[in-house]
C-alpha atoms as a PDB file:
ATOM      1  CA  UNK A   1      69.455 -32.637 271.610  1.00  0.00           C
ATOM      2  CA  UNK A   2      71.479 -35.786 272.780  1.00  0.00           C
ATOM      3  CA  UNK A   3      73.631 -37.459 269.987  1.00  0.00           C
ATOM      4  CA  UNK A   4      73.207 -41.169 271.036  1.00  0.00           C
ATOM      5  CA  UNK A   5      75.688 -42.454 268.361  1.00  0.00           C
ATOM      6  CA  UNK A   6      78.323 -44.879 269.167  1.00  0.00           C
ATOM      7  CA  UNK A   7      81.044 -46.849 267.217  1.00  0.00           C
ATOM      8  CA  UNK A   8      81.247 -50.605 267.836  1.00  0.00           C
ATOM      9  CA  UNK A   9      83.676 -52.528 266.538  1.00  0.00           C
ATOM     10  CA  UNK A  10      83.869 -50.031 263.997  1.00  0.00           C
ATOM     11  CA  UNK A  11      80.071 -50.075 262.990  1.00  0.00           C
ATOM     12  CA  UNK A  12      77.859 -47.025 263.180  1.00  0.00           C
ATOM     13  CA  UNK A  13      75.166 -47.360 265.850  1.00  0.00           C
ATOM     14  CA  UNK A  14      71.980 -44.695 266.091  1.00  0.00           C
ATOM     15  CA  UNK A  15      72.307 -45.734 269.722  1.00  0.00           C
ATOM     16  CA  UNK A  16      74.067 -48.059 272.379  1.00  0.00           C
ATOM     17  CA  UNK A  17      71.247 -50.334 272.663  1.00  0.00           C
ATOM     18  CA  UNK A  18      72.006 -53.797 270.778  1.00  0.00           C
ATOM     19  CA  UNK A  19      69.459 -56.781 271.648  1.00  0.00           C
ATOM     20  CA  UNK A  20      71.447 -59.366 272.411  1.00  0.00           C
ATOM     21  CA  UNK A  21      71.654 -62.765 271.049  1.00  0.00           C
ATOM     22  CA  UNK A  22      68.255 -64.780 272.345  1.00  0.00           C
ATOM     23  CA  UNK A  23      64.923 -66.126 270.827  1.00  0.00           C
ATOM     24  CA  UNK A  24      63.772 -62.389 269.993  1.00  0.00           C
ATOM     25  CA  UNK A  25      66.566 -62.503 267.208  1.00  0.00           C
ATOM     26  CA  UNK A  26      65.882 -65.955 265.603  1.00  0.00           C
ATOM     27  CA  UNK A  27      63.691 -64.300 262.546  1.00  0.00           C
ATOM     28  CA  UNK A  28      64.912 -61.917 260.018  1.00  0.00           C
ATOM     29  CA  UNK A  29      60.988 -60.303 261.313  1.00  0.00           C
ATOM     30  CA  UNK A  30      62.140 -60.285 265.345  1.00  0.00           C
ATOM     31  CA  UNK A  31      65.136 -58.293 263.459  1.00  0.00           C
ATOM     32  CA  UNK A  32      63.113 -55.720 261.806  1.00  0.00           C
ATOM     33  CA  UNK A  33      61.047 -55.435 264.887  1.00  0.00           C
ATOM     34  CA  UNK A  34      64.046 -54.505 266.585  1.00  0.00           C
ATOM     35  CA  UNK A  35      65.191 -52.155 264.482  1.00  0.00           C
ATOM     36  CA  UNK A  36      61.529 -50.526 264.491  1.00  0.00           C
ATOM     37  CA  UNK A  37      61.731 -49.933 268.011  1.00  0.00           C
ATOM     38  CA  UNK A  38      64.701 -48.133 268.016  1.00  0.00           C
ATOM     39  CA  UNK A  39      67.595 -50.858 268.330  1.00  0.00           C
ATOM     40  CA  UNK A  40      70.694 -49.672 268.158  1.00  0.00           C
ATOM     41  CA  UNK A  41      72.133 -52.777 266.187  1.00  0.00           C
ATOM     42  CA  UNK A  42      71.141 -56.824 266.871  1.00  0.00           C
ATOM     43  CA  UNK A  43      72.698 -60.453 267.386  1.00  0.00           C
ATOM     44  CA  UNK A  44      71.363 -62.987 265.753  1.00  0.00           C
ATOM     45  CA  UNK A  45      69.901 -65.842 267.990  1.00  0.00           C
ATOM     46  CA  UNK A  46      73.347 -68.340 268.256  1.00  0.00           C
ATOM     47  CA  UNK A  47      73.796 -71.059 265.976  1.00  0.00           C
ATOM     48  CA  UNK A  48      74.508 -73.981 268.185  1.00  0.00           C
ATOM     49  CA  UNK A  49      77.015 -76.333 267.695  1.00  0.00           C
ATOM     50  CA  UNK A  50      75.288 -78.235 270.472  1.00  0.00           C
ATOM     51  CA  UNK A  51      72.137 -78.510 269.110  1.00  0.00           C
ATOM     52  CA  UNK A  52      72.877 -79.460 265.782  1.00  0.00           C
ATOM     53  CA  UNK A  53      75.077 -82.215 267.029  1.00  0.00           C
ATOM     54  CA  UNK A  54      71.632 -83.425 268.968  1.00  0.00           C
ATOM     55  CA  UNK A  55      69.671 -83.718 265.330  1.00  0.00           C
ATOM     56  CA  UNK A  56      72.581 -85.642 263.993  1.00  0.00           C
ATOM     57  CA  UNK A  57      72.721 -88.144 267.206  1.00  0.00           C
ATOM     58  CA  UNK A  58      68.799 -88.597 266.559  1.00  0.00           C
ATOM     59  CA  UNK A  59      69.228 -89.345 262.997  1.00  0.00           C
ATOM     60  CA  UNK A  60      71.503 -91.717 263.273  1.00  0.00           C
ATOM     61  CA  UNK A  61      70.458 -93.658 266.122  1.00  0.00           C
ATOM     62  CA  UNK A  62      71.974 -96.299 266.628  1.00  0.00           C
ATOM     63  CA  UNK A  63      74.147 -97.118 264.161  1.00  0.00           C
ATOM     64  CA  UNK A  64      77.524 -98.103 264.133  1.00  0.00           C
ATOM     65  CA  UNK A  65      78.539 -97.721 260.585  1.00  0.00           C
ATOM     66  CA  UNK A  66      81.030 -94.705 260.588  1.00  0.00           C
ATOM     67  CA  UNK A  67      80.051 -93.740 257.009  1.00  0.00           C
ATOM     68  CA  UNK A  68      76.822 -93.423 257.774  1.00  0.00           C
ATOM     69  CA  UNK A  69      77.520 -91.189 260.836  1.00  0.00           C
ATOM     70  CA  UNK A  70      79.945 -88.915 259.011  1.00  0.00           C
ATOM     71  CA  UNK A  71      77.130 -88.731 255.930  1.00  0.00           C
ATOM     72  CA  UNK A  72      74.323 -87.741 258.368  1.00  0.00           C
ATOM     73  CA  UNK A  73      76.730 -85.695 260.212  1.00  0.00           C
ATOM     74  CA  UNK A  74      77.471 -83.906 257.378  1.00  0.00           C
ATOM     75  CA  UNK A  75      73.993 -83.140 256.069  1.00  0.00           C
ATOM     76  CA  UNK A  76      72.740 -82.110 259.236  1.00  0.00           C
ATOM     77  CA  UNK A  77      75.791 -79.694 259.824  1.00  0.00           C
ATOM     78  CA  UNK A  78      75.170 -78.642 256.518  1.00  0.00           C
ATOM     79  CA  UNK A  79      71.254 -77.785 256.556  1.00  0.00           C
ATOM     80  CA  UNK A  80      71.923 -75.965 259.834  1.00  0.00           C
ATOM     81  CA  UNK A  81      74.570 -73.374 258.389  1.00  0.00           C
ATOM     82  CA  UNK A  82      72.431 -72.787 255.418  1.00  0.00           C
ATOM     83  CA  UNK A  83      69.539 -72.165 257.417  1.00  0.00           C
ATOM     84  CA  UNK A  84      71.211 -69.834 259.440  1.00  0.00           C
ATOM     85  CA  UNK A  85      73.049 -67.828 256.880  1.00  0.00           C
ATOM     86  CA  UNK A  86      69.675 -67.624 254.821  1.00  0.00           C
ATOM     87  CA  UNK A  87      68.122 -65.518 258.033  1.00  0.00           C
ATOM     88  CA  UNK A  88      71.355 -63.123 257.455  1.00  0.00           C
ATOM     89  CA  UNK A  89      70.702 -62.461 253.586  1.00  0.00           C
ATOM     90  CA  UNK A  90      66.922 -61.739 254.625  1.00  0.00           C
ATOM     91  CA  UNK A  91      67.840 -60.175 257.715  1.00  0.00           C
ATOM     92  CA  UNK A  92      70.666 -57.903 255.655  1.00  0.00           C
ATOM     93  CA  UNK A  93      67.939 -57.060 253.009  1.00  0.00           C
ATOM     94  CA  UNK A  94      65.498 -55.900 255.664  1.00  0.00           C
ATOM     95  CA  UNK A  95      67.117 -53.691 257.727  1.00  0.00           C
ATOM     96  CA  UNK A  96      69.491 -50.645 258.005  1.00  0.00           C
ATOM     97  CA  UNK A  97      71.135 -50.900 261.423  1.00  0.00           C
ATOM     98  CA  UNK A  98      74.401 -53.533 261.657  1.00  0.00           C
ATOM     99  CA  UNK A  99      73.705 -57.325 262.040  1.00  0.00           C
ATOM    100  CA  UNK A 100      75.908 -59.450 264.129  1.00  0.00           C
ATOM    101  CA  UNK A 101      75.939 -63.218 263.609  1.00  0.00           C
ATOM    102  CA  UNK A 102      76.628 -65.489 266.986  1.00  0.00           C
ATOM    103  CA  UNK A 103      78.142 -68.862 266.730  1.00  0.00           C
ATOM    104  CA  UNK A 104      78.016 -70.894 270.180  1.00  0.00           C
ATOM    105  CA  UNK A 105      80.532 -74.001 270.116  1.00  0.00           C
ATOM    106  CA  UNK A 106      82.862 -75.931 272.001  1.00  0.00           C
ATOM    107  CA  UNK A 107      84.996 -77.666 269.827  1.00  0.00           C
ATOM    108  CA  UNK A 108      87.602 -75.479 267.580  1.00  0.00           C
ATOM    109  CA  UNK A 109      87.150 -77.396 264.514  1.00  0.00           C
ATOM    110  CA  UNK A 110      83.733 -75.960 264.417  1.00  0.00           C
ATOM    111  CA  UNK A 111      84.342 -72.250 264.804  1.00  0.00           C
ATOM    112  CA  UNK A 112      86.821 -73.085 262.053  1.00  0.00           C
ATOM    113  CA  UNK A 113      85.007 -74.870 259.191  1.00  0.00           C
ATOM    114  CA  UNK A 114      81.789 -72.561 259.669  1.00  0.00           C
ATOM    115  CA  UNK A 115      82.916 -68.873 260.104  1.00  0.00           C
ATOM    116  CA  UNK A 116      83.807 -68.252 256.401  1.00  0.00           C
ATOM    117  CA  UNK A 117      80.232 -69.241 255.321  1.00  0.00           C
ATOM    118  CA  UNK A 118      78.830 -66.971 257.797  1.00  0.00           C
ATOM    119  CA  UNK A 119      80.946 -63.810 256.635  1.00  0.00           C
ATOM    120  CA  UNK A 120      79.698 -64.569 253.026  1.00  0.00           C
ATOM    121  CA  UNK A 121      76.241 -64.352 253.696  1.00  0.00           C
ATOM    122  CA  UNK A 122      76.933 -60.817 254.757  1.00  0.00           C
ATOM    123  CA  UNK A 123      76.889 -60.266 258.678  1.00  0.00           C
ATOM    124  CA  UNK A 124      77.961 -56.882 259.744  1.00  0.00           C
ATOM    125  CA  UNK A 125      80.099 -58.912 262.464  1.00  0.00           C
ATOM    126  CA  UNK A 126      80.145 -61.840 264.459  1.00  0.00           C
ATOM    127  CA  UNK A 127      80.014 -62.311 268.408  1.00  0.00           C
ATOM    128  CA  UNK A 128      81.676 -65.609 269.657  1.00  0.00           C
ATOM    129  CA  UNK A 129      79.520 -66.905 272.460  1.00  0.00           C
ATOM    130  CA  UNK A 130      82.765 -69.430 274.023  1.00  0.00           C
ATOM    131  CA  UNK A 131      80.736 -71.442 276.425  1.00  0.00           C
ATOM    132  CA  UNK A 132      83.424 -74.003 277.785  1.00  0.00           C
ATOM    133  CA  UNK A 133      82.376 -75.385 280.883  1.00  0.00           C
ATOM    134  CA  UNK A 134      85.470 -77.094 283.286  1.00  0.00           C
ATOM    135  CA  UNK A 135      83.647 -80.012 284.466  1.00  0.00           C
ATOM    136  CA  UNK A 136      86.758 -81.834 284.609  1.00  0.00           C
ATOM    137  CA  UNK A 137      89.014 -80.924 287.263  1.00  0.00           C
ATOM    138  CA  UNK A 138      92.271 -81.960 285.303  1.00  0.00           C
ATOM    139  CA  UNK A 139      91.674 -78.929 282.771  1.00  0.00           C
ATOM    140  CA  UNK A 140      94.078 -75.968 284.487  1.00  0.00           C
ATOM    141  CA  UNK A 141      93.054 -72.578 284.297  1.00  0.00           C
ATOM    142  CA  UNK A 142      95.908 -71.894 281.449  1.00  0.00           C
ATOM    143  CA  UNK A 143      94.543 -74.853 279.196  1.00  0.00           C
ATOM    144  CA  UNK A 144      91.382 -73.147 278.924  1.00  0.00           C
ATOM    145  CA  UNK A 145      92.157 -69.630 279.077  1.00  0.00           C
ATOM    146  CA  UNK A 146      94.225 -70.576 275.758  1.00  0.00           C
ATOM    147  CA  UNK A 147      91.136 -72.751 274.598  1.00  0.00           C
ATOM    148  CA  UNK A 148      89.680 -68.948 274.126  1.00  0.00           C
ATOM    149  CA  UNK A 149      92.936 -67.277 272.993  1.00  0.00           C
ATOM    150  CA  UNK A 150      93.549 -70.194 270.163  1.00  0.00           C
ATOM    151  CA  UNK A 151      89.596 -70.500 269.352  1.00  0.00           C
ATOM    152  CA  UNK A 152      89.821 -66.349 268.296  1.00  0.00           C
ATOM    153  CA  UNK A 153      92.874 -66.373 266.734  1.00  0.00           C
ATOM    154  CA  UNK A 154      91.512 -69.289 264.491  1.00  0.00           C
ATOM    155  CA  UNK A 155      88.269 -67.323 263.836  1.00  0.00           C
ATOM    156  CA  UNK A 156      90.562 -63.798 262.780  1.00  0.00           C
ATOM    157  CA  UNK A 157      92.867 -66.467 260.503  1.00  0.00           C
ATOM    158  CA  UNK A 158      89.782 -66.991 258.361  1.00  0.00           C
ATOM    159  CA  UNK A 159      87.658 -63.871 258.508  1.00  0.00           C
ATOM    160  CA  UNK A 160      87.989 -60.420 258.508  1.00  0.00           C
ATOM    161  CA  UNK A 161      85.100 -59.794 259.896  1.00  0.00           C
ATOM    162  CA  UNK A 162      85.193 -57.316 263.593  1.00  0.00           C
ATOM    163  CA  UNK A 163      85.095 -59.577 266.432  1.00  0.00           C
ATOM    164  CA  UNK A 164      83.253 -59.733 269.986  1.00  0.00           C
ATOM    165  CA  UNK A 165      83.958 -62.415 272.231  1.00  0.00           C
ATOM    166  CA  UNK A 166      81.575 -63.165 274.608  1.00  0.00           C
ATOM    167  CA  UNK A 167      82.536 -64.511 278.021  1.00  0.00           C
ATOM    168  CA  UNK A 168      81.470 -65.722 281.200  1.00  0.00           C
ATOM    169  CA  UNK A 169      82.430 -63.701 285.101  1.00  0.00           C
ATOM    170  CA  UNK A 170      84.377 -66.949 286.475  1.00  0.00           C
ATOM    171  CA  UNK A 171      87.958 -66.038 285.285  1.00  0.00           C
ATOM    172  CA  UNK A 172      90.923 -65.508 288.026  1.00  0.00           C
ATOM    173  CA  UNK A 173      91.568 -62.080 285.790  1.00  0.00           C
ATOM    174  CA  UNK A 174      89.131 -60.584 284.182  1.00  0.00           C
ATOM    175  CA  UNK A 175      90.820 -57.535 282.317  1.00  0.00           C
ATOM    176  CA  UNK A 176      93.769 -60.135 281.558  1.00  0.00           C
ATOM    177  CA  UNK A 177      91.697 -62.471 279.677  1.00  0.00           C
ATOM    178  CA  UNK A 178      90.258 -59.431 277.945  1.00  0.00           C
ATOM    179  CA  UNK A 179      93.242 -58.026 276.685  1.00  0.00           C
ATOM    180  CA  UNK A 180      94.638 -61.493 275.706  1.00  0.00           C
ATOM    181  CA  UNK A 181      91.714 -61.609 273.463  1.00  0.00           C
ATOM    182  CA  UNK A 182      92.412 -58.213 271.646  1.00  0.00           C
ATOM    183  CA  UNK A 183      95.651 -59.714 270.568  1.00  0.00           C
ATOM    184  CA  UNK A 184      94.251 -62.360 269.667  1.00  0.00           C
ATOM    185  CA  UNK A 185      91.779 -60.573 266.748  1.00  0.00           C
ATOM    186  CA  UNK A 186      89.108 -59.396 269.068  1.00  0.00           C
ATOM    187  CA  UNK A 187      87.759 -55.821 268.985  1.00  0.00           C
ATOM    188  CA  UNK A 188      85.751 -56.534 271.624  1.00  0.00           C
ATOM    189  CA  UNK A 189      84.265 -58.482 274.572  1.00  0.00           C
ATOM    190  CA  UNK A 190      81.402 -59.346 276.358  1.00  0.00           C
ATOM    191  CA  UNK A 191      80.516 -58.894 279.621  1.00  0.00           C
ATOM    192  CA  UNK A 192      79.087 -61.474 280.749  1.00  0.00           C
ATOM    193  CA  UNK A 193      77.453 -64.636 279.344  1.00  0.00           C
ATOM    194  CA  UNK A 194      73.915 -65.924 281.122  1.00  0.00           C
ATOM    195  CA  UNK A 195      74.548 -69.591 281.467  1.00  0.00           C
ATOM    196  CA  UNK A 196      72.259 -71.866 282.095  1.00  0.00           C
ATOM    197  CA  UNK A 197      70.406 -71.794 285.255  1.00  0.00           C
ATOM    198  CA  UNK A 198      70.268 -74.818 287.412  1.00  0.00           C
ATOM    199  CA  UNK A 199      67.423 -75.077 290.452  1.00  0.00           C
ATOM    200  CA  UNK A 200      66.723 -78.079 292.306  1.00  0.00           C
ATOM    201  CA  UNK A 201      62.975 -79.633 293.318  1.00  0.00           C
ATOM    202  CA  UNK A 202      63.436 -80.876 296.714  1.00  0.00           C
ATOM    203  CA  UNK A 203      59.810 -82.644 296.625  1.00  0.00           C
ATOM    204  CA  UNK A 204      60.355 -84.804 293.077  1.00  0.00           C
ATOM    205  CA  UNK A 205      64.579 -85.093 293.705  1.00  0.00           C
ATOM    206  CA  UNK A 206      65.554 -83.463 290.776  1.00  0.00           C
ATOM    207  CA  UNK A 207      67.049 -80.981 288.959  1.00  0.00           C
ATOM    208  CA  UNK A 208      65.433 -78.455 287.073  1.00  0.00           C
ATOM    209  CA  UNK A 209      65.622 -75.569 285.094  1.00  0.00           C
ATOM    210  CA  UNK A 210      66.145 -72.178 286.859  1.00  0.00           C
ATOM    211  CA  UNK A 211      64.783 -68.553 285.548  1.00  0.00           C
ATOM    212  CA  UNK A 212      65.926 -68.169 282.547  1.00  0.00           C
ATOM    213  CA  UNK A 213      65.730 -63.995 282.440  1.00  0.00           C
ATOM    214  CA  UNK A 214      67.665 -61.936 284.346  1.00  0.00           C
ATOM    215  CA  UNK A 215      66.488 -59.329 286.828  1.00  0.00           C
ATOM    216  CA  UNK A 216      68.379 -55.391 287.328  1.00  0.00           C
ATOM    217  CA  UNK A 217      70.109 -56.884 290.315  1.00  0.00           C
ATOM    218  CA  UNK A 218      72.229 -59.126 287.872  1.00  0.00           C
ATOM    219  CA  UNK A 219      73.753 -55.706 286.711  1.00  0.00           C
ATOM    220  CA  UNK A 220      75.895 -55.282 289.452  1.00  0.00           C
ATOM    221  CA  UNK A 221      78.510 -57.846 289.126  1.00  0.00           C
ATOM    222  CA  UNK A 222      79.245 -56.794 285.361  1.00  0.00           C
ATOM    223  CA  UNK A 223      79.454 -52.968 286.490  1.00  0.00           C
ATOM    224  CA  UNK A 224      82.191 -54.165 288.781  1.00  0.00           C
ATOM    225  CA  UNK A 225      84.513 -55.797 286.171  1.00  0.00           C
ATOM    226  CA  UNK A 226      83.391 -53.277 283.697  1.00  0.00           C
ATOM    227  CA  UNK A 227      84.905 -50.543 286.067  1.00  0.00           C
ATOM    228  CA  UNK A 228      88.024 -52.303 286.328  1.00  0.00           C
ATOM    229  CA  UNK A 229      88.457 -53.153 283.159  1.00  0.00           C
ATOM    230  CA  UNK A 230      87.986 -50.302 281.027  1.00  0.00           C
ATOM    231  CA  UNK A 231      91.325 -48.500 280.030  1.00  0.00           C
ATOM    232  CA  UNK A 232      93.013 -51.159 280.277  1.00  0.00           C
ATOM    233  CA  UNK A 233      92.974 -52.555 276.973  1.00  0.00           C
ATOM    234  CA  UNK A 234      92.149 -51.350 273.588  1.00  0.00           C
ATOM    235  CA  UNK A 235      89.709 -53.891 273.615  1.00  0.00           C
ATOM    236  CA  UNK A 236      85.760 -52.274 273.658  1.00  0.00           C
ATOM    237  CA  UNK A 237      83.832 -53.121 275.959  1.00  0.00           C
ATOM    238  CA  UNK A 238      80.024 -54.191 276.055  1.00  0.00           C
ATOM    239  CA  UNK A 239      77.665 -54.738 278.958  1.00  0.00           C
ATOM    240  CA  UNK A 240      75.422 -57.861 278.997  1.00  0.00           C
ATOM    241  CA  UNK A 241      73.375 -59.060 282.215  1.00  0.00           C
ATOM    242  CA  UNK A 242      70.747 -57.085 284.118  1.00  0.00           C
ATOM    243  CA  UNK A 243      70.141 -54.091 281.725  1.00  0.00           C
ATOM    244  CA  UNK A 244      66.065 -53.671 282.313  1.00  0.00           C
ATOM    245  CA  UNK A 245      65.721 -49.869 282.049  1.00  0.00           C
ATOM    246  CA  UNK A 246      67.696 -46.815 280.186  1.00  0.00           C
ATOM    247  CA  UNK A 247      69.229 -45.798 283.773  1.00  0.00           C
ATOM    248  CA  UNK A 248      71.035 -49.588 283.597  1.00  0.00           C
ATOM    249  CA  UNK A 249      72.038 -48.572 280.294  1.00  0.00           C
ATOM    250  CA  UNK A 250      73.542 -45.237 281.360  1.00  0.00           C
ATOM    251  CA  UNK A 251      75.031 -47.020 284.751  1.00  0.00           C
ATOM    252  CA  UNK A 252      76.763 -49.162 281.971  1.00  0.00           C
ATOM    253  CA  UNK A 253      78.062 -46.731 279.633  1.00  0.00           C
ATOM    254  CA  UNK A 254      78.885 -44.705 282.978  1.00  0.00           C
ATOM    255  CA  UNK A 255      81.635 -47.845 284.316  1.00  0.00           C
ATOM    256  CA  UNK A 256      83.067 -47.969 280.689  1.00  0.00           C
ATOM    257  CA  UNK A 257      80.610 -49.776 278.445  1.00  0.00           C
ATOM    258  CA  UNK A 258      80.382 -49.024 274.242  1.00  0.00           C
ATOM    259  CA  UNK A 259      77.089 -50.412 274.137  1.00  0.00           C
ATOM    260  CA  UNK A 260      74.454 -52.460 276.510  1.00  0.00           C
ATOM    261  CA  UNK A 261      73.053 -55.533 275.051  1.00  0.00           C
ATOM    262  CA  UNK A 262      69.202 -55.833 276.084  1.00  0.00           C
ATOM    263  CA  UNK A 263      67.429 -59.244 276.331  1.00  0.00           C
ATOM    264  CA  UNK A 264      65.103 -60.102 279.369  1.00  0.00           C
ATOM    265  CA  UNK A 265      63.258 -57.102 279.626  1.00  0.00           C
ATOM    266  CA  UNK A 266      62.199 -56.892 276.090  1.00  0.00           C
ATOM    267  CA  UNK A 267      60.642 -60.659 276.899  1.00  0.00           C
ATOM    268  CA  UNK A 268      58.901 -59.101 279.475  1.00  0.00           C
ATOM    269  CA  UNK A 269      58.004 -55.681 278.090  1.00  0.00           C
ATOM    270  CA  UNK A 270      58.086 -56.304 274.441  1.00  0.00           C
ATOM    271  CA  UNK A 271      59.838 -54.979 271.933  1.00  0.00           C
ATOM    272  CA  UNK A 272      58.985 -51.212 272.425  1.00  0.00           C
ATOM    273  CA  UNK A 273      60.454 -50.829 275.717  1.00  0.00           C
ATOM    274  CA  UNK A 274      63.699 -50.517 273.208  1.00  0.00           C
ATOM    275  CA  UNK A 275      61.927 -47.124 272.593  1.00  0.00           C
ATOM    276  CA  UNK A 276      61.363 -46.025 276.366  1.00  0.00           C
ATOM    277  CA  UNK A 277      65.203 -47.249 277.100  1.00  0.00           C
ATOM    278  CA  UNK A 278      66.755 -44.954 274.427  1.00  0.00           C
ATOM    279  CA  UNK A 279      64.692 -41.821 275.227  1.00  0.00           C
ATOM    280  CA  UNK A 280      65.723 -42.484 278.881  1.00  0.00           C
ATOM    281  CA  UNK A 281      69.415 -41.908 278.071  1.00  0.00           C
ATOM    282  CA  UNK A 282      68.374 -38.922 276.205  1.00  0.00           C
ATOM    283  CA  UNK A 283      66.496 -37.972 278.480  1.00  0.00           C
ATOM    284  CA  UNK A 284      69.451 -38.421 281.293  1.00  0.00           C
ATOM    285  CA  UNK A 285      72.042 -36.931 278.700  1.00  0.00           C
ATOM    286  CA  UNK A 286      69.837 -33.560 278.342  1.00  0.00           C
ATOM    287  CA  UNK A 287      69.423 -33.359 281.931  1.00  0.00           C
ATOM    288  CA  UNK A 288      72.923 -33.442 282.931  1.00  0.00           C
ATOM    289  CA  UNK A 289      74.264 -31.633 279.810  1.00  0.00           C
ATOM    290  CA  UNK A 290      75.817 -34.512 277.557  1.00  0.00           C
ATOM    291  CA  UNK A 291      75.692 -33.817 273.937  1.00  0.00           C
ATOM    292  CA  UNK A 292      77.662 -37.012 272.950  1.00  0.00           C
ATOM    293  CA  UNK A 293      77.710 -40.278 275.194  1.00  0.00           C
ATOM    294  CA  UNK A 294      82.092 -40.041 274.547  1.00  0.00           C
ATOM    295  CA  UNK A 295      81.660 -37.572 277.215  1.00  0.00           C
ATOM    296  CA  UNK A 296      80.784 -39.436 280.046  1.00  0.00           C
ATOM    297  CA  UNK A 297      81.640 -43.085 278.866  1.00  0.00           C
ATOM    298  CA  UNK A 298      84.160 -44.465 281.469  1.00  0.00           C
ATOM    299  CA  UNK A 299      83.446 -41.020 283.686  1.00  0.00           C
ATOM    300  CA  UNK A 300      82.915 -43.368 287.229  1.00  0.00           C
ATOM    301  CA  UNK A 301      85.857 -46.548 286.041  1.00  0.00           C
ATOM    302  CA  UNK A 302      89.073 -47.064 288.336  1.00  0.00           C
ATOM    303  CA  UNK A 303      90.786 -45.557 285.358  1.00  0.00           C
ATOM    304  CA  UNK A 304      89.167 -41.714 286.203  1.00  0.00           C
ATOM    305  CA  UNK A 305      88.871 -42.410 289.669  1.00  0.00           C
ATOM    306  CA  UNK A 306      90.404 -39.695 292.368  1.00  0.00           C
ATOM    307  CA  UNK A 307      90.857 -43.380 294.463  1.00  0.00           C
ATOM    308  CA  UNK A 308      91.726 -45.924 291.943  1.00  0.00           C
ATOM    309  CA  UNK A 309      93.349 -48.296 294.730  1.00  0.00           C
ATOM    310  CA  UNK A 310      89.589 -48.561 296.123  1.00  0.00           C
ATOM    311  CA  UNK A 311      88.154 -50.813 293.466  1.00  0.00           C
ATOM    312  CA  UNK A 312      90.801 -53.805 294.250  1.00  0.00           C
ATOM    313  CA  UNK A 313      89.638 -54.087 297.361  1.00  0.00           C
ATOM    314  CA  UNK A 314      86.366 -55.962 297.846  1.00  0.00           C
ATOM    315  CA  UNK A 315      85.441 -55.330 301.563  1.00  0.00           C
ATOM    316  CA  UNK A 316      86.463 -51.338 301.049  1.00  0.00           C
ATOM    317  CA  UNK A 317      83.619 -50.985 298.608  1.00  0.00           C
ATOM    318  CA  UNK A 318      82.140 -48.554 301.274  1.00  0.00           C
ATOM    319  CA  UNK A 319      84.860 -45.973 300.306  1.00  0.00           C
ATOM    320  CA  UNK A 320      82.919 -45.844 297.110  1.00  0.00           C
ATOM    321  CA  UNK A 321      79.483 -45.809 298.114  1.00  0.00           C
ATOM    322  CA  UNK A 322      79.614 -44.527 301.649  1.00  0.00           C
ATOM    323  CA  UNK A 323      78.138 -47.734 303.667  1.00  0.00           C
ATOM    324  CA  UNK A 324      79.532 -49.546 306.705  1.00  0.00           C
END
């Protein structure tokens, strides 16, 4: 009988299988859905720093008395955290398997003021979903690669809590950035974040939203860096992007990953597909004669590879795989 247990961030999992942080996590219900299905552990729908600064803009409309602002601003702000750690108590109180809070922000000041309230409400951990987009081609590559750096170390200054750190693919190094983050607090990263999808109507001239789910195809590009990257830090690793069926979860734990974070399919297939995903991996596990998922984890990265120089080269990916 495969023993799907796995440490993560030094939480006990029943299984890799963590829904990741979306709509299907907003309620501490979604959560004990989750955990019904067979979820290995969950991450709370984000609080966004965006989106509460959008409420405060409406309230205050337009006026131009700074007293006023700060006063709404600081209601809003503070309806927003209390909301959000009230779903941890009743998510805490409803379930056995670990609950990880998400905070999604772009200023520093606001991971800083808001992480202590979140710890107190009793998250298991807390995944920090760093969403900084370089629209301004003055910001260098080091500015915001410490943006990240300083933004954890912040976070670890005021909470003990484990840390995740969630990041996008578009990084000049990947297992760099990763370690950097380790020594900055973080016991792990996330690979990768699902920005926002932009599609354009060519009939009405404009822009619109693109699919917001991703498909098994998306799975590839994270396998890559997770290949690389594993053994290379003491950071743990977790695969995000393109996980639809058990074998994606397996093809993830296979290239390194301590657990796969599950979203899009479980929009499409509900929540019990968490169900059919874990017995795959058993299922996998019993057929090729894994007891514990420490036994293979890693088994195809560059770090156990009879050819490690073959994965730093893009256009020799056919020494891998066997195609011209």
């Amino acid at each position: 009988m495969a023993d799907l247990r796995v440490q993560y961030m030094g939480l006990q999992l029943e299984n890799p299988l963590v829904v990741s942080s979306s709509g299907l996590t907003r309620t501490a219900e979604q959560v004990k859905q989750c955990e019904a299905a067979g979820a290995g552990a969950v991450v709370l729908k984000s609080l966004f720093e965006e989106e509460i600064q959008a409420h405060i803009d409406d309230e205050s409309g337009g006026t131009e008395h700074t007293e006023a602002v700060d006063y709404i601003r600081e209601l809003e702000t503070d309806a927003g955290i209390q909301a959000y750690t009230r779903v941890i108590r009743e998510a805490k109180s409803s379930v056995k398997i670990p609950v990880i809070a998400s905070i999604n922000a772009v200023t520093r000041n606001w991971w800083e003021d808001h992480v202590a309230e979140i710890a107190r409400a009793g998250a298991d951990a807390l995944e920090l979903n760093i969403s900084l987009m370089p629209y301004d081609y003055k910001n260098t590559e080091q500015e915001i690669l410490d943006f990240y750096v300083r933004t954890v170390e912040a976070v670890r200054a005021r909470v003990d809590l484990p840390l995740a750190v969630k990041i996008g693919q578009h990084f000049t190094s990947i297992p760099a950035l990763v370690d950097r983050l380790r020594w900055a607090g973080a016991q792990a990263v996330v690979l990768f974040n699902r920005f926002y999808q932009l599609d354009i109507d060519i009939e009405n001239l404009r822009l619109q939203s693109g699919s917001p789910l991703s498909i098994p195809a998306d799975l590839a590009l994270t396998l890559r860096w997770l290949t690389v990257t594993y053994g290379k830090t003491e950071a743990q690793l977790a695969a995000n992007g393109g996980i639809h069926s058990g074998a994606d979860a397996v093809k993830a734990l296979l290239a390194g990953a301590e657990v796969a974070q599950v979203c899009s399919t479980l929009y499409q297939n509900q929540y019990s597909h968490l169900t059919t995903m874990r017995d795959e991996i058993a299922s996998w596990m019993d057929r090729h004669g894994y007891s514990e998922i420490s036994q293979f984890r890693g088994k195809l990265s560059q770090k156990k590879s009879s050819t490690p120089e073959a994965f730093e080269r893009l256009q020799y990916i056919k020494a891998l795989v066997g195609h011209e």
